[in-house]
C-alpha atoms as a PDB file:
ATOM      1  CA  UNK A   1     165.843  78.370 108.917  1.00  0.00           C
ATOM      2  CA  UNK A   2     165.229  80.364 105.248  1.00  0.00           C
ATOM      3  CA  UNK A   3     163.426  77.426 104.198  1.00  0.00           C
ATOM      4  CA  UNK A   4     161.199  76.627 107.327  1.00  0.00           C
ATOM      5  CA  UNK A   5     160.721  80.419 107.451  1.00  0.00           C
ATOM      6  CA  UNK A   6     159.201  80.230 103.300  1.00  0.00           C
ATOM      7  CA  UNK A   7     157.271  77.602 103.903  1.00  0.00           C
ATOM      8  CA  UNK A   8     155.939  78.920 106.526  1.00  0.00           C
ATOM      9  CA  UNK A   9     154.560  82.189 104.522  1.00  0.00           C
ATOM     10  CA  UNK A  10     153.681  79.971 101.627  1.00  0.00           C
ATOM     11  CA  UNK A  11     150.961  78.152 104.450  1.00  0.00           C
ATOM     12  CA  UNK A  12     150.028  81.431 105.502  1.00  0.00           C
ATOM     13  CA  UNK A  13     149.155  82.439 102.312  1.00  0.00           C
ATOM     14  CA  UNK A  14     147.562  79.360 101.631  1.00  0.00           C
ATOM     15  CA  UNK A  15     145.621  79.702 104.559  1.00  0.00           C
ATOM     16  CA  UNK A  16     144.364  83.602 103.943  1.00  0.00           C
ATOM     17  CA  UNK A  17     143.538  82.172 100.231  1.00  0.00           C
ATOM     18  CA  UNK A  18     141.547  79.374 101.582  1.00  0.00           C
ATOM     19  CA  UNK A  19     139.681  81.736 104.115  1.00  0.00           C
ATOM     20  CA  UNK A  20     138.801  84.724 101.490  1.00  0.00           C
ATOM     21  CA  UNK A  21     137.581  82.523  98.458  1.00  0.00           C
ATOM     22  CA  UNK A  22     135.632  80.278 101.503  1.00  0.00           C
ATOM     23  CA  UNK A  23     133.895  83.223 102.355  1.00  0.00           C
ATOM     24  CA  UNK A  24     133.183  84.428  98.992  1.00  0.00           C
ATOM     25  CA  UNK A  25     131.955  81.336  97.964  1.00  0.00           C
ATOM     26  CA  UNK A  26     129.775  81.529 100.701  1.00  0.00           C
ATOM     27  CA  UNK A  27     128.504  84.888 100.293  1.00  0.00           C
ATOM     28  CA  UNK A  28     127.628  83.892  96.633  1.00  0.00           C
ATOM     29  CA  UNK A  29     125.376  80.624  97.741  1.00  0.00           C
ATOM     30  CA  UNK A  30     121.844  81.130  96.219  1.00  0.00           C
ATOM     31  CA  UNK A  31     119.638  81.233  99.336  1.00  0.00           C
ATOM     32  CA  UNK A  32     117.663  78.557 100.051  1.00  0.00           C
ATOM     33  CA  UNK A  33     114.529  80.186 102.294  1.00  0.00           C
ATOM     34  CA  UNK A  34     111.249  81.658 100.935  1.00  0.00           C
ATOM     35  CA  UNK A  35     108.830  83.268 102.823  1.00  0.00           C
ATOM     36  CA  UNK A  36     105.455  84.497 100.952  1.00  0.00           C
ATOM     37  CA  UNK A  37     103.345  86.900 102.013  1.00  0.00           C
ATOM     38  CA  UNK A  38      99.512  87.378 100.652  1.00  0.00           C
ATOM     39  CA  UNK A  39      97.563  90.212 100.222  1.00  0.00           C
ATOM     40  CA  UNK A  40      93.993  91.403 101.348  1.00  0.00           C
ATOM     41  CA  UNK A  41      91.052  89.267  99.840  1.00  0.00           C
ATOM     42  CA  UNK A  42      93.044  86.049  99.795  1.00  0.00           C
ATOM     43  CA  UNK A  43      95.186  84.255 102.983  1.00  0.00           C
ATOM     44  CA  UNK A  44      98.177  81.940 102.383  1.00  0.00           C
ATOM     45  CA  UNK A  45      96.457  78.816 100.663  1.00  0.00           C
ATOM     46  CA  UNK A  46      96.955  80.978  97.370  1.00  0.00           C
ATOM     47  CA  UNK A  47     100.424  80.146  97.083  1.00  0.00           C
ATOM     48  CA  UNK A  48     100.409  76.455  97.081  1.00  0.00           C
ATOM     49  CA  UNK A  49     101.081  75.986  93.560  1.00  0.00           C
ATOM     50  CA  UNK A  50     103.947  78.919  93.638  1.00  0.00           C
ATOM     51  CA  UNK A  51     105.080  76.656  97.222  1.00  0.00           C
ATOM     52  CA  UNK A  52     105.045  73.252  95.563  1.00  0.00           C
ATOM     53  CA  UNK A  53     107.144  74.492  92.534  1.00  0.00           C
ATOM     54  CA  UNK A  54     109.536  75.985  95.137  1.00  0.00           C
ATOM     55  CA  UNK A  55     109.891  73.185  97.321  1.00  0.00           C
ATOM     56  CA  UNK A  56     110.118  70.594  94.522  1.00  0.00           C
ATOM     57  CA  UNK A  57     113.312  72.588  93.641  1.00  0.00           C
ATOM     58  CA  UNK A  58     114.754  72.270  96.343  1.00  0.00           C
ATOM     59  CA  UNK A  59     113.688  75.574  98.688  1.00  0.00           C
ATOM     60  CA  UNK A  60     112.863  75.870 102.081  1.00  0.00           C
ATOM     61  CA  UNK A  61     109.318  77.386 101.908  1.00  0.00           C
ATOM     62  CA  UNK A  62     107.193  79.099 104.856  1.00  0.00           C
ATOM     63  CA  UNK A  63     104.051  80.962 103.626  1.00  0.00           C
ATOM     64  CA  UNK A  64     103.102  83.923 106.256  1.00  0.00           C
ATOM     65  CA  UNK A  65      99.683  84.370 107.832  1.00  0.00           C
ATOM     66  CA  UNK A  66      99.127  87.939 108.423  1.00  0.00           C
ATOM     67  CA  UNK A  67      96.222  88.426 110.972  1.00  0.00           C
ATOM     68  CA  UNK A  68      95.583  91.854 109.311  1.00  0.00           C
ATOM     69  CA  UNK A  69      94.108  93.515 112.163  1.00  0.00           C
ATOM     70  CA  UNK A  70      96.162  96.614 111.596  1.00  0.00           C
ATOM     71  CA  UNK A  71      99.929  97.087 109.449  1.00  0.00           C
ATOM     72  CA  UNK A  72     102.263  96.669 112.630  1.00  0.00           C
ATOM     73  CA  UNK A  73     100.474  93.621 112.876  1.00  0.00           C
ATOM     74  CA  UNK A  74     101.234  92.251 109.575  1.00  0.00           C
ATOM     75  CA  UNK A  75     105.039  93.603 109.600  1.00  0.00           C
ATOM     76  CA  UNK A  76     105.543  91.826 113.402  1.00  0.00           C
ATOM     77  CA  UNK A  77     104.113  87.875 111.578  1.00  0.00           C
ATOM     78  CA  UNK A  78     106.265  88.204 108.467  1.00  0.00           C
ATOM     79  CA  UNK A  79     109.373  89.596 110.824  1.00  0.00           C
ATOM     80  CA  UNK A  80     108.380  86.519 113.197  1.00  0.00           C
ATOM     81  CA  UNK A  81     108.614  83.855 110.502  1.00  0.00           C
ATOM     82  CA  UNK A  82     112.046  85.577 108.997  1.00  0.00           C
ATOM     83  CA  UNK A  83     113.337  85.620 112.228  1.00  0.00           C
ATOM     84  CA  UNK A  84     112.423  82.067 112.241  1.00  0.00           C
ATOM     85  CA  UNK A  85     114.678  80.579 109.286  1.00  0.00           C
ATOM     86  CA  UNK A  86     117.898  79.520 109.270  1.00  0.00           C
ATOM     87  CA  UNK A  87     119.832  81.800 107.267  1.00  0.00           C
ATOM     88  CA  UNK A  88     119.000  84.229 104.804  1.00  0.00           C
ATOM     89  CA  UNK A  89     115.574  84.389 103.058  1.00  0.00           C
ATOM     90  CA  UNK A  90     113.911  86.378  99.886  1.00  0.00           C
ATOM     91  CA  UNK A  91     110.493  87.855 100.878  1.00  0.00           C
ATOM     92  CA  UNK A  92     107.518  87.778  98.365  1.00  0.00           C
ATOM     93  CA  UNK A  93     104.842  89.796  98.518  1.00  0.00           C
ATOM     94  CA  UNK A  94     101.622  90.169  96.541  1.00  0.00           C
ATOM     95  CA  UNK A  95      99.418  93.111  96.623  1.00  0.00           C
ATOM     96  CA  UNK A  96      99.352  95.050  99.977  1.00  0.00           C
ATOM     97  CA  UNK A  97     101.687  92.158 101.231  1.00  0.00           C
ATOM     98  CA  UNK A  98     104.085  94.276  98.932  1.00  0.00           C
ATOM     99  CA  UNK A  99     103.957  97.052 101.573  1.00  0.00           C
ATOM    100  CA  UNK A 100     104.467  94.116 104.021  1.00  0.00           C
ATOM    101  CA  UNK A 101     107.892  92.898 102.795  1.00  0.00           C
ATOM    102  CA  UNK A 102     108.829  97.035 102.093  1.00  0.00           C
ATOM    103  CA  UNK A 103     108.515  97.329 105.616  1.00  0.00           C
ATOM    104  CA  UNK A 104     109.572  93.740 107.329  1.00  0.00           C
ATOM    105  CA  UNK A 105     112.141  93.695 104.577  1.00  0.00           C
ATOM    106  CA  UNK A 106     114.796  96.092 106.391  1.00  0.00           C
ATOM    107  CA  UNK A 107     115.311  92.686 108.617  1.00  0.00           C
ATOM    108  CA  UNK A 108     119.121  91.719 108.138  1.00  0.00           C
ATOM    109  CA  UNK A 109     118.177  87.989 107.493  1.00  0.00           C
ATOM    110  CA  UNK A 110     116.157  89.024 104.080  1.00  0.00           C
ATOM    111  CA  UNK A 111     118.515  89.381 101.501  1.00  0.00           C
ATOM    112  CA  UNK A 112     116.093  90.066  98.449  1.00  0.00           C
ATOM    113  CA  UNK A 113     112.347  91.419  97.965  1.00  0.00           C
ATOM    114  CA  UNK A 114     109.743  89.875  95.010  1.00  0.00           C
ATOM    115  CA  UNK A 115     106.943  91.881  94.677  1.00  0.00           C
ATOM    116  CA  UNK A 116     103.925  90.037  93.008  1.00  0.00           C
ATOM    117  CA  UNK A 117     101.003  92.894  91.538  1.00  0.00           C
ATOM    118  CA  UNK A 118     101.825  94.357  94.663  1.00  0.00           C
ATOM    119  CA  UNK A 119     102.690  97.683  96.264  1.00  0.00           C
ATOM    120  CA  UNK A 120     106.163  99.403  96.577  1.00  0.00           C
ATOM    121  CA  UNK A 121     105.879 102.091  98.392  1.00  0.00           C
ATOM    122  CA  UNK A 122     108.616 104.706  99.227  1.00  0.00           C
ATOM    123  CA  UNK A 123     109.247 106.032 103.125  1.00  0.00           C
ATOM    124  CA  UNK A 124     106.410 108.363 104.184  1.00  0.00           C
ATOM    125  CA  UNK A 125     103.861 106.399 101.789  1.00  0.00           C
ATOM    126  CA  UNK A 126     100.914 104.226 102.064  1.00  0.00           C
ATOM    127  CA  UNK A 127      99.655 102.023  99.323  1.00  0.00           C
ATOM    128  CA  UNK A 128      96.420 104.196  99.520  1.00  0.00           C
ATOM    129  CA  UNK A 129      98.722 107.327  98.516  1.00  0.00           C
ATOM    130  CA  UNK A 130      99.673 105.256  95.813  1.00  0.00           C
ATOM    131  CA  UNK A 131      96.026 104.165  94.682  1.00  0.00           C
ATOM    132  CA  UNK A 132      95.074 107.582  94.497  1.00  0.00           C
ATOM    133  CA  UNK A 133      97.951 108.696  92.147  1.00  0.00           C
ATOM    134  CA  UNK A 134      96.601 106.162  89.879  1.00  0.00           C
ATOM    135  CA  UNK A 135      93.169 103.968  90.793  1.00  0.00           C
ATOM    136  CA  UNK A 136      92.453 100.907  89.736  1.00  0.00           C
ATOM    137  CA  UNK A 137      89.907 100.067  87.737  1.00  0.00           C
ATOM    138  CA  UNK A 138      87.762  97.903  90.418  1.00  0.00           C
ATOM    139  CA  UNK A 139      85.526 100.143  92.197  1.00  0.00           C
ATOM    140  CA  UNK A 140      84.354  96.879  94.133  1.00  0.00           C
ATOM    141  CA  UNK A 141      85.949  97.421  97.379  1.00  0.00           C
ATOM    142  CA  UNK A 142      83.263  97.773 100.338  1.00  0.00           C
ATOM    143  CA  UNK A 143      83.667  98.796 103.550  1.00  0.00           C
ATOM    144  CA  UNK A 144      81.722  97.162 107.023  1.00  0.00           C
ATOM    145  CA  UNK A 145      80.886  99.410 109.649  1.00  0.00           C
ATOM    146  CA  UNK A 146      83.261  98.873 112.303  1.00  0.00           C
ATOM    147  CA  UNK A 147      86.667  99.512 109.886  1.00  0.00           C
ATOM    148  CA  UNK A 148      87.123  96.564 107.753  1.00  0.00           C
ATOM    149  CA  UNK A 149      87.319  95.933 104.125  1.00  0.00           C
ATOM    150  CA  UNK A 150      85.866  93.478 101.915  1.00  0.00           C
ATOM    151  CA  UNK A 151      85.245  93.139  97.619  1.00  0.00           C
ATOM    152  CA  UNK A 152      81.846  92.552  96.569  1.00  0.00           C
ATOM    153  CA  UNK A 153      81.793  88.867  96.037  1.00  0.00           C
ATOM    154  CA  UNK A 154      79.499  90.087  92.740  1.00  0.00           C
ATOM    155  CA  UNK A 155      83.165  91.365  91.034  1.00  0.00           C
ATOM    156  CA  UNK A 156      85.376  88.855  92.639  1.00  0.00           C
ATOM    157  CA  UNK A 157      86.063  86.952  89.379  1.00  0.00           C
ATOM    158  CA  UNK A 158      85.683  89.855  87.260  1.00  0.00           C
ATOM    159  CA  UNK A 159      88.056  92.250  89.354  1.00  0.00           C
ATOM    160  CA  UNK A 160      90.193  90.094  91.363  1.00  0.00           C
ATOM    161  CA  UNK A 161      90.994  86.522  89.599  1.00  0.00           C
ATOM    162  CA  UNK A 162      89.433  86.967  86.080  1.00  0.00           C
ATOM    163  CA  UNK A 163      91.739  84.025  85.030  1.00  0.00           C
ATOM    164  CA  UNK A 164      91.266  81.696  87.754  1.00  0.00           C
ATOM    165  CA  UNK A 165      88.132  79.263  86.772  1.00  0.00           C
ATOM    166  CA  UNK A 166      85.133  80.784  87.836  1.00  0.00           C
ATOM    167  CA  UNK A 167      84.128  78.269  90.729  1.00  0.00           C
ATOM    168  CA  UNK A 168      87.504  78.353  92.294  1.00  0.00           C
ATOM    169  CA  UNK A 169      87.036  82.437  92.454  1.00  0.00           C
ATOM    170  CA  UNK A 170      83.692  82.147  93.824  1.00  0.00           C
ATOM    171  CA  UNK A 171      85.222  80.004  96.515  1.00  0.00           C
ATOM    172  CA  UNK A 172      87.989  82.570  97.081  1.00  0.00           C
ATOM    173  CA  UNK A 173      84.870  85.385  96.910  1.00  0.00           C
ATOM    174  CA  UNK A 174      83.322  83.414 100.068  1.00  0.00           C
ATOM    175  CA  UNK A 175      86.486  82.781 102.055  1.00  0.00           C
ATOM    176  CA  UNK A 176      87.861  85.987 101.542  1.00  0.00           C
ATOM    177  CA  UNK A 177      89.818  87.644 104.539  1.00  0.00           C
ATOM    178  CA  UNK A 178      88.476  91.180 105.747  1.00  0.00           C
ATOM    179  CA  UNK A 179      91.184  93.336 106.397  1.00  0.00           C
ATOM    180  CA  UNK A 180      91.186  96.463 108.973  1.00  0.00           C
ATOM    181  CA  UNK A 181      91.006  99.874 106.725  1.00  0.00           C
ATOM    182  CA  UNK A 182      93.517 101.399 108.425  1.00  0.00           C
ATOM    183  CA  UNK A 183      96.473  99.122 107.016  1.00  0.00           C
ATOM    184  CA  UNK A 184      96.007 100.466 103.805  1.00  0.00           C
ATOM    185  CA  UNK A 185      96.510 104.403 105.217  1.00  0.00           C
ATOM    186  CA  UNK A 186      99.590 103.259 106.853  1.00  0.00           C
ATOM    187  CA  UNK A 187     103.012 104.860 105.618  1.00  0.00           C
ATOM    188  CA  UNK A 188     106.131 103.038 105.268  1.00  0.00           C
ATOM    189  CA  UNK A 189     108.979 103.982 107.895  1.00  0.00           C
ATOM    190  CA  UNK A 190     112.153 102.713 106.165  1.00  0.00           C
ATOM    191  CA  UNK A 191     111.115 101.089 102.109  1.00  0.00           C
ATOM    192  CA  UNK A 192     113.958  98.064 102.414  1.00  0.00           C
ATOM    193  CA  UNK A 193     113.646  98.249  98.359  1.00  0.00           C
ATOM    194  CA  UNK A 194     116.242 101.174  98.819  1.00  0.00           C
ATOM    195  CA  UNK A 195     118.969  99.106  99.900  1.00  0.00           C
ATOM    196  CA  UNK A 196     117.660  95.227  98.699  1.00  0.00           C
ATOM    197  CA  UNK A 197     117.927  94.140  95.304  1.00  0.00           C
ATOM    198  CA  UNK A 198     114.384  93.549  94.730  1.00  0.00           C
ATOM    199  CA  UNK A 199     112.743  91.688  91.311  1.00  0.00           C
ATOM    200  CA  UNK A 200     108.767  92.164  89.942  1.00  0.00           C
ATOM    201  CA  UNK A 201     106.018  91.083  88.201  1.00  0.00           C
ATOM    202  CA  UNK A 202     103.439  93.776  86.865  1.00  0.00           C
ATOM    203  CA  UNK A 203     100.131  92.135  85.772  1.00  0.00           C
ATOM    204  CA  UNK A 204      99.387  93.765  82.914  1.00  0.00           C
ATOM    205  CA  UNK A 205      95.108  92.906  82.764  1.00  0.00           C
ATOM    206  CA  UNK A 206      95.280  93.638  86.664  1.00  0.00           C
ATOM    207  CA  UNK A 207      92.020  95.648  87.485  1.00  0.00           C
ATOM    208  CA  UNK A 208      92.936  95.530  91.531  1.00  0.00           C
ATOM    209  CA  UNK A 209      95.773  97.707  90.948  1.00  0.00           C
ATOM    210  CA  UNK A 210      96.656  99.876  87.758  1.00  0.00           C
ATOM    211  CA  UNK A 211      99.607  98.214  86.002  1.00  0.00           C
ATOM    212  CA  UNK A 212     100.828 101.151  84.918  1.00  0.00           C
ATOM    213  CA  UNK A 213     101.034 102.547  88.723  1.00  0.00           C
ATOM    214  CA  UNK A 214     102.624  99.096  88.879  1.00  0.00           C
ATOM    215  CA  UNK A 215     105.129  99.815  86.748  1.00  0.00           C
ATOM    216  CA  UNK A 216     105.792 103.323  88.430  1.00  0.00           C
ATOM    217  CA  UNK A 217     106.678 101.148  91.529  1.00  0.00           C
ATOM    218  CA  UNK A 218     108.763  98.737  89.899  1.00  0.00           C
ATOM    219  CA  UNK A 219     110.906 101.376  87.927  1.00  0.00           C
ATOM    220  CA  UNK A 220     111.012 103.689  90.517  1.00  0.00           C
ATOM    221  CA  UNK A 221     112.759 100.686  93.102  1.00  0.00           C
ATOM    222  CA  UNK A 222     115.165  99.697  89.934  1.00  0.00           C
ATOM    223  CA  UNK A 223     113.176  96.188  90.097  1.00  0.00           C
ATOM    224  CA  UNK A 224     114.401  93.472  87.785  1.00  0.00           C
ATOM    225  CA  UNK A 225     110.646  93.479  85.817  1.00  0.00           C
ATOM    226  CA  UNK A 226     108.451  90.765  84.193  1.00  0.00           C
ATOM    227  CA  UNK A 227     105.342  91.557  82.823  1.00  0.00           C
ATOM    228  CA  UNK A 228     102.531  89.012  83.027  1.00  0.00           C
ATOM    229  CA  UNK A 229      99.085  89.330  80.896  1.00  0.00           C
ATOM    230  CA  UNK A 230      97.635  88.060  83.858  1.00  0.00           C
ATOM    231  CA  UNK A 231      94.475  89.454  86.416  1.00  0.00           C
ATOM    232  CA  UNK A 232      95.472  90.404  89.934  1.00  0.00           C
ATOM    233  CA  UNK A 233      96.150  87.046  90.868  1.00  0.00           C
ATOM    234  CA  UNK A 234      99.079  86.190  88.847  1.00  0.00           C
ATOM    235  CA  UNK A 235     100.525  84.175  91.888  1.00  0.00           C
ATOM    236  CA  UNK A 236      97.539  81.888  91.231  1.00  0.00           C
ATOM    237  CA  UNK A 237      96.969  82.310  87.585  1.00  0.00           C
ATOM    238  CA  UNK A 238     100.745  81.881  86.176  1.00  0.00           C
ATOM    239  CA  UNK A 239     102.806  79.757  89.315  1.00  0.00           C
ATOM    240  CA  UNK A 240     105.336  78.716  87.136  1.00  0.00           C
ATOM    241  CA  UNK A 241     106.395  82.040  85.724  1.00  0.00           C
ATOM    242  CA  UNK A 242     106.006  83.367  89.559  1.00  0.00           C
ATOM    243  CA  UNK A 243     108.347  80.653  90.851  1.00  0.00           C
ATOM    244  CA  UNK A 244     111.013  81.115  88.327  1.00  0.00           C
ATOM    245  CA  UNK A 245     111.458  84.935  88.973  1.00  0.00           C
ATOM    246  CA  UNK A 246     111.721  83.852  92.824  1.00  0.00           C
ATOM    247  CA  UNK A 247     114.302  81.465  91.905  1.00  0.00           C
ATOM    248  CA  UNK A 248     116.275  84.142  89.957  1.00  0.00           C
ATOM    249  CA  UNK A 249     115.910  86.465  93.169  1.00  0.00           C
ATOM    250  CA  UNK A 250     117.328  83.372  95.188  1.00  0.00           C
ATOM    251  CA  UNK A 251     120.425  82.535  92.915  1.00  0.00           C
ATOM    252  CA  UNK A 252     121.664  86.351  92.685  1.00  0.00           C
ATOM    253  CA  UNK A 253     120.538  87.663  96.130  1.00  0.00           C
ATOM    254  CA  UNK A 254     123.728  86.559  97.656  1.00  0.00           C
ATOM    255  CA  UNK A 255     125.933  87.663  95.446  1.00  0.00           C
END
């Protein structure tokens, strides 16, 4: 009886070992799902090159079309597609798609936020409250009369994608998407930076947004930081040094 009563705790204890490092080992899988989120001025066809590098190595890749009628718009088509993957996913964001993934990021299947030139802001804030603490230097951006917001396809290159070649900007200029001015007034309810490890890139030749308002952002959400001498575009402009911070963000995300 002693002995079929130890052997008995030894395959309990076997089987509590094999269930606790199981789970941990689990826990500490690099997640496999991206979801990228664009900006205004651009749609989703700007992160093929980032989504090819991605998906060569391996990840799951879903690039977000925000209709960007208005910000609860935006949040409800990146939550959509999140809600949509199977398992856990790392949200990147570029520009005001950085206020996207602040909000949408609170979702319990994201487990870590990139931010890409793009806007962090804190509950209570709107990336126009940050513009105003420090403005780019693009004064570019034109407004229609019914609410919407384009850049003057005269500065495109110049203040947008000064380091993408000049005829794929002016095709970017003359495809751009027109988002509604009230997004960018819009404060964040619940910044999902505060409790998501979150990683950055600050373009440092970025005339869209100040880099040194994005480096506020970054330091103030305790981002894991890469500068980039690149224009506002560095998504576009620099895909391989884009892709490789997202993989970092993937491999310690779920640990």
């Amino acid at each position: 009886m002693k002995m079929k009563s130890r052997l008995n705790r030894i395959a309990n204890a076997l089987t509590l070992s094999t269930a606790v490092f199981g789970s941990t080992a689990a826990m500490a899988a690099p997640i496999r799902n991206v979801v990228l989120v664009h900006g205004y001025f651009a749609d989703g066809s700007g992160w093929q090159a980032v989504a090819k590098i991605l998906t060569r190595d391996g990840y799951n890749v879903t690039v977000v079309q925000e209709p960007e009628t208005s910000f609860a718009d935006d949040v409800k088509a990146t939550s959509r597609v999140v809600d949509a993957q199977d398992g856990l996913s790392i949200l990147v964001g570029h520009s005001y798609g950085g206020a996207v993934i602040t909000e949408a990021g609170s979702d319990a299947k994201v487990a870590g936020l990139v931010y890409v030139a793009a806007f962090q802001p804190d509950a209570g804030e709107s990336p126009m409250d940050l513009a105003r603490k420090m403005p780019g230097a693009s004064k570019a951006i034109k407004a229609t009369a019914d609410g919407y917001l384009y850049l003057d396809p005269a500065s495109f290159h110049a203040d947008f994608a000064a380091d993408v070649p000049a005829a794929e900007a002016q095709f970017m200029s003359v495809s751009q998407v027109m988002p509604a001015a009230a997004s960018f007034g819009t404060p964040i309810s619940t910044p999902a930076w505060k409790t998501k490890p979150s990683w950055a890139v600050v373009a440092t030749a970025d005339r869209a947004i100040n880099p040194d308002l994005e480096r506020f952002m970054t330091k103030r959400a305790g981002s894991k930081t890469i500068e980039l001498n690149s224009s506002h575009v560095a998504y576009i402009s620099h895909p391989k040094e884009v892709a490789k911070l997202i993989e970092q963000a993937a491999e310690n995300s779920g640990k």
